[in-house]
C-alpha atoms as a PDB file:
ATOM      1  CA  UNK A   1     -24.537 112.527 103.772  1.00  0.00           C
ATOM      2  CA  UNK A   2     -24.096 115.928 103.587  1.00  0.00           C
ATOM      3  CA  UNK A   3     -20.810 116.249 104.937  1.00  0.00           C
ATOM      4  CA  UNK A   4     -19.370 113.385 102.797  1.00  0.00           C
ATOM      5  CA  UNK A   5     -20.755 115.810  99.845  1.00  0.00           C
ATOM      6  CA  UNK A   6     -18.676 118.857 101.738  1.00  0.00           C
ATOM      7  CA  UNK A   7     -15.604 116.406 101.645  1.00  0.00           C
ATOM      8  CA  UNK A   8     -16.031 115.627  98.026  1.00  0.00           C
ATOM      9  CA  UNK A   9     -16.344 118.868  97.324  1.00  0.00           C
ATOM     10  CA  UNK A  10     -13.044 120.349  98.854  1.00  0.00           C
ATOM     11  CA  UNK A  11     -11.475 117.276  97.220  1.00  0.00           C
ATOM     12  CA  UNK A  12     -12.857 118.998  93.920  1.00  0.00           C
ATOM     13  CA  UNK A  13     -11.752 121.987  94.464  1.00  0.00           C
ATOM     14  CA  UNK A  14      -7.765 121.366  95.287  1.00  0.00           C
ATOM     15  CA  UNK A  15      -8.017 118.921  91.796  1.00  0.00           C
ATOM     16  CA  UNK A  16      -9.267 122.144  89.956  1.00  0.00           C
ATOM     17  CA  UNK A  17      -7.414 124.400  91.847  1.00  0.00           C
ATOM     18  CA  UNK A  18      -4.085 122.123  90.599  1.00  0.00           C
ATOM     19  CA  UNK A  19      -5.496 121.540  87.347  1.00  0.00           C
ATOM     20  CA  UNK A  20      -7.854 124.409  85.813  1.00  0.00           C
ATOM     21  CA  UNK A  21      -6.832 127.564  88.273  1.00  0.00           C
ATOM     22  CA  UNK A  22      -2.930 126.929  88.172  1.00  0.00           C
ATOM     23  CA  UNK A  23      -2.797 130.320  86.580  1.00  0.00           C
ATOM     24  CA  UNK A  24      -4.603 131.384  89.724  1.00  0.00           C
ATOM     25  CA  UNK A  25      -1.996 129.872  92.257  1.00  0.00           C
ATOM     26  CA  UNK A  26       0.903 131.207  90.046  1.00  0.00           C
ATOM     27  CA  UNK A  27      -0.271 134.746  90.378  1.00  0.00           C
ATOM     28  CA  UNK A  28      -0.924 134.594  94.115  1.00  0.00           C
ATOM     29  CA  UNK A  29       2.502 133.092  94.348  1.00  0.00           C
ATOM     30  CA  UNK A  30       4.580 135.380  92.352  1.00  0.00           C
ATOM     31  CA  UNK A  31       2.734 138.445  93.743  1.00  0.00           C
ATOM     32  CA  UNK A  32       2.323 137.435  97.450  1.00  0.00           C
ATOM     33  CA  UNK A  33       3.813 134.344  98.642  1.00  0.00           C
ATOM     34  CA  UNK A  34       3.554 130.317  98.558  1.00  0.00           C
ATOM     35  CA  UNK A  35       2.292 130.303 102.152  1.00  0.00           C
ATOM     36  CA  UNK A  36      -2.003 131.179 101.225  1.00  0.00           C
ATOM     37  CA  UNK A  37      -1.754 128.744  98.637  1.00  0.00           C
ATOM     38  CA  UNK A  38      -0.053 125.895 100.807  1.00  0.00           C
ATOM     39  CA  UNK A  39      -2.413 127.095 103.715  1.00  0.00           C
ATOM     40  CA  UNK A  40      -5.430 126.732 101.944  1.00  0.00           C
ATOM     41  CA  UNK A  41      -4.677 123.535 100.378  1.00  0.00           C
ATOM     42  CA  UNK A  42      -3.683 121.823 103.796  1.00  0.00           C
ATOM     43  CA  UNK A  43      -7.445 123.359 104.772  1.00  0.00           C
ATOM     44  CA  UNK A  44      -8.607 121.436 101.966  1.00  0.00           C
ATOM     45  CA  UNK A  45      -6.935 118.309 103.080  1.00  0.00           C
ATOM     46  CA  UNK A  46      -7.653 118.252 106.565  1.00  0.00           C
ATOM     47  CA  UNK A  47     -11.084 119.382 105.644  1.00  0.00           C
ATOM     48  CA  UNK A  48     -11.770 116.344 103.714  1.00  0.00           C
ATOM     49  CA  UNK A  49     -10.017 114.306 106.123  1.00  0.00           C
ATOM     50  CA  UNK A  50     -12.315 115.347 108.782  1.00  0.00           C
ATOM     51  CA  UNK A  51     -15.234 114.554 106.670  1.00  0.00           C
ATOM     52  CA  UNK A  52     -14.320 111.102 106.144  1.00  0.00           C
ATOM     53  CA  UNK A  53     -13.629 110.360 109.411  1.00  0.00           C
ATOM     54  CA  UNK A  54     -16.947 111.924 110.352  1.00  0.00           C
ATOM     55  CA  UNK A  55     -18.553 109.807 107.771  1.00  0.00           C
ATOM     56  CA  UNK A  56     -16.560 106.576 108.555  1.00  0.00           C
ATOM     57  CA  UNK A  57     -18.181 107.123 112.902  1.00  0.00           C
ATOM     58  CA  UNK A  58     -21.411 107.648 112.006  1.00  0.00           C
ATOM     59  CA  UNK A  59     -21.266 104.474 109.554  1.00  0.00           C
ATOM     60  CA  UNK A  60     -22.791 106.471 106.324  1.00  0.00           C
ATOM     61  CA  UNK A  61     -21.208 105.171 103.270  1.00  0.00           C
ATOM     62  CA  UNK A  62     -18.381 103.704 104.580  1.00  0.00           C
ATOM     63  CA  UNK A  63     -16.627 102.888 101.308  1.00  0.00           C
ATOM     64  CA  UNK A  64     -17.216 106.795 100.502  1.00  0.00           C
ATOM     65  CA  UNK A  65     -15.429 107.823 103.907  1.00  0.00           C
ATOM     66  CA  UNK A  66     -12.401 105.929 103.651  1.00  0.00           C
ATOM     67  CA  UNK A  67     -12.335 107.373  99.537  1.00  0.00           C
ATOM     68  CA  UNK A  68     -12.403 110.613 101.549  1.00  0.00           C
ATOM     69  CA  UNK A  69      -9.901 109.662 104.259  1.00  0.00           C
ATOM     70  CA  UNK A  70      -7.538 107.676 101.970  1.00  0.00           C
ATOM     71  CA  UNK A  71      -7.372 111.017  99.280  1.00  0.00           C
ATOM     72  CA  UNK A  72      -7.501 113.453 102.463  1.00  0.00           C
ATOM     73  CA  UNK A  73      -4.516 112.102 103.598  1.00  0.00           C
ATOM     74  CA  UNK A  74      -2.706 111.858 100.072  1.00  0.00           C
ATOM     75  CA  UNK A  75      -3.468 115.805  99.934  1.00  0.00           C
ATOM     76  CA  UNK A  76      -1.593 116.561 103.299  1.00  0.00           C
ATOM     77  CA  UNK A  77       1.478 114.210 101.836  1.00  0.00           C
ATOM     78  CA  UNK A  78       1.325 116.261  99.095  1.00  0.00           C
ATOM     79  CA  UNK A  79       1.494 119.276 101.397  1.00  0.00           C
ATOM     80  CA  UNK A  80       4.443 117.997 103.006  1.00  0.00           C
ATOM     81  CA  UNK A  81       6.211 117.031  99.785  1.00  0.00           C
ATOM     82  CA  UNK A  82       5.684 119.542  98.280  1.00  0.00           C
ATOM     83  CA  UNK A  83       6.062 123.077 100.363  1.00  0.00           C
ATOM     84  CA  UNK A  84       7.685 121.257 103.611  1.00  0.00           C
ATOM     85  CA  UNK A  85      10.731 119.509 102.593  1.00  0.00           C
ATOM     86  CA  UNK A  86      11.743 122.093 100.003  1.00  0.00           C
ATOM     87  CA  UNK A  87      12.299 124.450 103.390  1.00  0.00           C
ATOM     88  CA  UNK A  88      14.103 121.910 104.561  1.00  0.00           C
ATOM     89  CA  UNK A  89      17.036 121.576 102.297  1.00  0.00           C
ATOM     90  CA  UNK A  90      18.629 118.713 101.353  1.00  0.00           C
ATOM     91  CA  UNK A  91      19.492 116.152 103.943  1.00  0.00           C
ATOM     92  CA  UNK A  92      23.069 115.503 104.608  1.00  0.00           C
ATOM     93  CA  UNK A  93      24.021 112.724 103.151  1.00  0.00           C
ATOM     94  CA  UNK A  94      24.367 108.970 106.078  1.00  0.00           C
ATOM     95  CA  UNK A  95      27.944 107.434 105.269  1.00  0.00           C
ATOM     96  CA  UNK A  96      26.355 104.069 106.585  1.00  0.00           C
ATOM     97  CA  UNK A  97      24.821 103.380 103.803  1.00  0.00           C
ATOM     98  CA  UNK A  98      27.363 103.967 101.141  1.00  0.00           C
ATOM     99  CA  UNK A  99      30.341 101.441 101.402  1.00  0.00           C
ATOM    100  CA  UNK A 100      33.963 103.007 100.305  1.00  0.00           C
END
């Protein structure tokens, strides 16, 4: 049980760290660079992630572990989303799919 409570808790801090500490992420990224903050919330992700799987093989709460898994995973989407495909640019554009 305890490390469903460490999952839940690193899922509670990225919500507050989005929500309530925003100011906090804004200053580290205008003064430093995106890369902690996008580090440390893929930590937080995987972290959680890791918890719930933990959770979900030794058969402790099992409805709590895949609530872990299932909002670990959504947090390393949102990593990708958000700080990934930026640095990516914009695809180029398939011609199959638009008819002339």
């Amino acid at each position: 049980m305890k490390v469903l409570r460490l999952g839940i808790v690193f899922q509670l801090l990225f919500v507050l760290l989005l929500t309530v500490g925003n100011f906090a992420r804004i200053f580290i990224i205008d003064h430093y660079s995106v890369y902690p903050i996008a580090f440390f919330e893929l930590f937080l992700g995987i972290g959680s992630l890791s918890c719930g799987v933990y959770g979900l093989i030794k058969t402790e709460k099992p409805i709590l572990s895949l609530w872990l898994i299932c909002f670990g995973l959504l947090i390393c989407v949102f990593f990708i989303v958000v700080y990934l495909l930026p640095e990516g640019d914009i695809p180029p554009e398939i011609t199959w799919f638009y008819s002339e």
